[in-house]
C-alpha atoms as a PDB file:
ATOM      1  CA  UNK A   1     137.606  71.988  86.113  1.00  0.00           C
ATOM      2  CA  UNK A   2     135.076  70.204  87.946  1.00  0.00           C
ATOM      3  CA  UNK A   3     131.885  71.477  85.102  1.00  0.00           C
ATOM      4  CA  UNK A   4     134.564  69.935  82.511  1.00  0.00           C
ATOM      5  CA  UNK A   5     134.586  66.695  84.386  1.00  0.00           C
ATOM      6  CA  UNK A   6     131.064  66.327  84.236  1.00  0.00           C
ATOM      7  CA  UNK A   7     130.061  67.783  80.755  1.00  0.00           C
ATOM      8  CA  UNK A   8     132.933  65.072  79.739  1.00  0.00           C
ATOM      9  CA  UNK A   9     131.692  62.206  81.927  1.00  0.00           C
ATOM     10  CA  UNK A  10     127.859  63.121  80.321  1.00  0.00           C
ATOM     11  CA  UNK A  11     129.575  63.459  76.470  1.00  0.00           C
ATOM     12  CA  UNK A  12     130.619  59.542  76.826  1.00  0.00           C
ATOM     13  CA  UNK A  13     127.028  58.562  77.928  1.00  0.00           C
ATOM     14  CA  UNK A  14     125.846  59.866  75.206  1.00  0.00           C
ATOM     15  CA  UNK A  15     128.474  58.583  72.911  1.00  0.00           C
ATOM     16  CA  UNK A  16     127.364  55.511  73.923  1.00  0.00           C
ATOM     17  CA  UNK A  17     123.627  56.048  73.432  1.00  0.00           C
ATOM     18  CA  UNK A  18     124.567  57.001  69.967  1.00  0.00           C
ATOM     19  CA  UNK A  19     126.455  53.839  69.742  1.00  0.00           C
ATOM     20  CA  UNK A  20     123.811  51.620  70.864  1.00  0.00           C
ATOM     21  CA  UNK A  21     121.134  53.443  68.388  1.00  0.00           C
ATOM     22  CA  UNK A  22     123.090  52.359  65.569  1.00  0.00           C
ATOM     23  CA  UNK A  23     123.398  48.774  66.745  1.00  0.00           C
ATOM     24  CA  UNK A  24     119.839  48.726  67.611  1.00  0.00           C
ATOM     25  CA  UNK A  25     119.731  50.322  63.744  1.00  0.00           C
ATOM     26  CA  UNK A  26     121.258  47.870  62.086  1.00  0.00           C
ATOM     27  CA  UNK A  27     120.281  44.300  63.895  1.00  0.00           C
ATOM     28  CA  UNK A  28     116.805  45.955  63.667  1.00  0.00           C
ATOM     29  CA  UNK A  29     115.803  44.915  67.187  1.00  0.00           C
ATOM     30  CA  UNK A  30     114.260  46.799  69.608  1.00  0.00           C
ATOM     31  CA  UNK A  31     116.557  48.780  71.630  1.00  0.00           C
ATOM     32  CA  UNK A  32     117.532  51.861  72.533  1.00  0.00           C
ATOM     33  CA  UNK A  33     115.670  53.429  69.019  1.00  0.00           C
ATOM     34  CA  UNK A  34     112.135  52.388  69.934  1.00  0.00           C
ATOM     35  CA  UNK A  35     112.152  52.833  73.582  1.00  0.00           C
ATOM     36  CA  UNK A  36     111.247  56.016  75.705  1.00  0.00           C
ATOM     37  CA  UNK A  37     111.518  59.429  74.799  1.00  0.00           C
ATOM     38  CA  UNK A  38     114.085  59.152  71.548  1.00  0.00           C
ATOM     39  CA  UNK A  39     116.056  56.237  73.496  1.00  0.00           C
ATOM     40  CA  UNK A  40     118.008  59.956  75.357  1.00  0.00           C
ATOM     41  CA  UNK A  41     116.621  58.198  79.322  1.00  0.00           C
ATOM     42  CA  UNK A  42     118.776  55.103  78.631  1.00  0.00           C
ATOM     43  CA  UNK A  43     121.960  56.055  79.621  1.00  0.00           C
ATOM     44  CA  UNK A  44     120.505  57.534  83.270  1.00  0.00           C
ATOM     45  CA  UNK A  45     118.529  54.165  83.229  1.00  0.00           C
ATOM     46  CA  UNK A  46     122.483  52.085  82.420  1.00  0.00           C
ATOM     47  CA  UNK A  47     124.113  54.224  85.625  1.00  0.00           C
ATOM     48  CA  UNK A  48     121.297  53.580  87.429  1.00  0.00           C
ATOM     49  CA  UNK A  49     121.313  50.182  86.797  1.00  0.00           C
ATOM     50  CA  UNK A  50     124.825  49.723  87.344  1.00  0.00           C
ATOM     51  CA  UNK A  51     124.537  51.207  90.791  1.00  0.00           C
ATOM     52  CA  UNK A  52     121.416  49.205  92.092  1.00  0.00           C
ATOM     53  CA  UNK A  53     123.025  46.139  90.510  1.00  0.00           C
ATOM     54  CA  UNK A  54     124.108  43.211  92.874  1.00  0.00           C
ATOM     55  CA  UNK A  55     127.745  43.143  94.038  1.00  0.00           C
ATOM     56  CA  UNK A  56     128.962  39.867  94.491  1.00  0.00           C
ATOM     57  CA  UNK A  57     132.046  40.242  96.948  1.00  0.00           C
ATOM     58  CA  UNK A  58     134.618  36.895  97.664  1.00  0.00           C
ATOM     59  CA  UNK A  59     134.511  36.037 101.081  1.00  0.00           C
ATOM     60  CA  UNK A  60     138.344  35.530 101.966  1.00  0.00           C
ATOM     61  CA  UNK A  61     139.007  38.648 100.391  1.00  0.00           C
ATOM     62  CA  UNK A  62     140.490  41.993 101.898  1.00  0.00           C
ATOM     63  CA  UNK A  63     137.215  43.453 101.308  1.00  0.00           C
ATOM     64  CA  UNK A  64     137.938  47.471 101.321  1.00  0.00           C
ATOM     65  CA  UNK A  65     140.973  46.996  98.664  1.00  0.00           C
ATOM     66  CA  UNK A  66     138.307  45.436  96.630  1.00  0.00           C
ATOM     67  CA  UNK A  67     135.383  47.515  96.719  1.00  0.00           C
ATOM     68  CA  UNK A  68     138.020  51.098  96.361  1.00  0.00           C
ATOM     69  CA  UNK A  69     139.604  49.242  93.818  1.00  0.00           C
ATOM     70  CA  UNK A  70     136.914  50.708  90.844  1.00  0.00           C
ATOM     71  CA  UNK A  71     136.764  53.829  92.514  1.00  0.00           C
ATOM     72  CA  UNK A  72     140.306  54.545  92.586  1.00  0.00           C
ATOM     73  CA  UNK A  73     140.156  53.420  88.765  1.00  0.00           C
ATOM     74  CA  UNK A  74     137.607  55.898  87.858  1.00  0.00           C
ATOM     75  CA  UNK A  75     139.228  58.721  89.969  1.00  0.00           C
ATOM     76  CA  UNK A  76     142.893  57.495  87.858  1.00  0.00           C
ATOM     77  CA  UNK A  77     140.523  58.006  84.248  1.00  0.00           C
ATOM     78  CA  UNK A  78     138.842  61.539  85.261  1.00  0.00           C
ATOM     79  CA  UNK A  79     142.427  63.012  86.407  1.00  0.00           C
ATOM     80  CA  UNK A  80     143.993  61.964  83.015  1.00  0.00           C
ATOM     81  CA  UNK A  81     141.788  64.943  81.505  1.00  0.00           C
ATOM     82  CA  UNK A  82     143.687  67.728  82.676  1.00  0.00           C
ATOM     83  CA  UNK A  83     146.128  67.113  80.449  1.00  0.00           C
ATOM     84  CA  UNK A  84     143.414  67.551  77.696  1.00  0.00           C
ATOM     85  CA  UNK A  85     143.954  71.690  76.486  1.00  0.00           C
ATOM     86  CA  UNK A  86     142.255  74.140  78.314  1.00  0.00           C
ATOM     87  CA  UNK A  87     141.188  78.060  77.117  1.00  0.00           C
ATOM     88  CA  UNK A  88     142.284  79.557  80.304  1.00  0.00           C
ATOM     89  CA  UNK A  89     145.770  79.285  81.192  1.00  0.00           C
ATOM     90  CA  UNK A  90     145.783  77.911  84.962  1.00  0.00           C
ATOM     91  CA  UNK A  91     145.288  74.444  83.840  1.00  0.00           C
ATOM     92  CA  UNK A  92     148.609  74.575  82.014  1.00  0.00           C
ATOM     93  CA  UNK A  93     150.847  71.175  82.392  1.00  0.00           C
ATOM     94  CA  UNK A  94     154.155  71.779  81.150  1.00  0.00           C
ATOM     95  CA  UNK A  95     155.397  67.651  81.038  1.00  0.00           C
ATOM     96  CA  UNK A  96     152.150  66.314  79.975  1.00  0.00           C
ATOM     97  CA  UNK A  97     153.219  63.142  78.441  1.00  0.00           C
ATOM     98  CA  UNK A  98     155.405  62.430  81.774  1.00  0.00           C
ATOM     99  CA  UNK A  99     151.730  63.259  83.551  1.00  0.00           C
ATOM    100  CA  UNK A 100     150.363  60.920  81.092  1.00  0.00           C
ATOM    101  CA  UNK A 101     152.914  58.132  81.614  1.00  0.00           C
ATOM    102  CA  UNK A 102     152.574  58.033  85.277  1.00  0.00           C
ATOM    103  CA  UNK A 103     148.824  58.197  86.192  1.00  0.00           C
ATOM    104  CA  UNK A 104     148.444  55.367  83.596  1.00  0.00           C
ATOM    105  CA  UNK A 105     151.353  53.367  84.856  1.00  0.00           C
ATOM    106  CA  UNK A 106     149.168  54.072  88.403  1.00  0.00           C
ATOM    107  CA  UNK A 107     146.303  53.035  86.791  1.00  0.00           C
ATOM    108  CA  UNK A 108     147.674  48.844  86.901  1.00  0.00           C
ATOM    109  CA  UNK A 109     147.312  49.147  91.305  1.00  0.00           C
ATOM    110  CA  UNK A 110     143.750  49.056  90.767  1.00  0.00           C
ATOM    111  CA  UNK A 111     143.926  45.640  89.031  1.00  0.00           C
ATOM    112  CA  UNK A 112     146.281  44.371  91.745  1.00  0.00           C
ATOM    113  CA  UNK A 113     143.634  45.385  94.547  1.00  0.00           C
ATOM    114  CA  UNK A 114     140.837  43.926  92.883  1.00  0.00           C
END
């Protein structure tokens, strides 16, 4: 389950560096087409970036509800795969839509904490 996460997690980076060579494509800029090796480093230098960037936290804040609040949103969005079918038959969710319903309806707390 866990090798699904990730192969799934790395599947929408590079969705998204496909995404960005087309842009780059058709405003004819220089983007993610002309720069490095085939533009494929850019998403590892976007999570990078996103990681190292400054995080601006409000002072009169509950600050731990605030800084879980993205984590517990990303943790919500990776669970919401095991619904997705499976070749081996442990992974089997007999009320997936009810599964489906509920983590997303869980998914609104994380807006609330931020």
């Amino acid at each position: 389950m866990l090798i699904s996460v990730i192969l799934a997690l790395v599947a929408i980076a590079f969705y998204t560096l496909i995404e960005r060579k087309f842009l780059g494509y058709f405003h004819l800029r220089k983007g993610p087409n002309k720069v490095g090796l085939i533009g494929i480093p850019q998403p590892f230098a976007d999570a990078i970036k996103l990681f190292v960037k400054e995080q601006a936290r409000p002072t009169p804040s509950n600050q731990l509800p605030f800084l879980l609040a993205p984590t517990m949103g990303l943790i919500l969005a990776i669970i919401i795969w095991i619904i997705y079918p499976h070749s081996h038959q442990s992974f089997y969710l007999q009320f997936r839509v009810l599964y489906f319903l509920c983590v997303s309806r869980i998914n609104v707390y994380t807006t609330f904490m931020a």
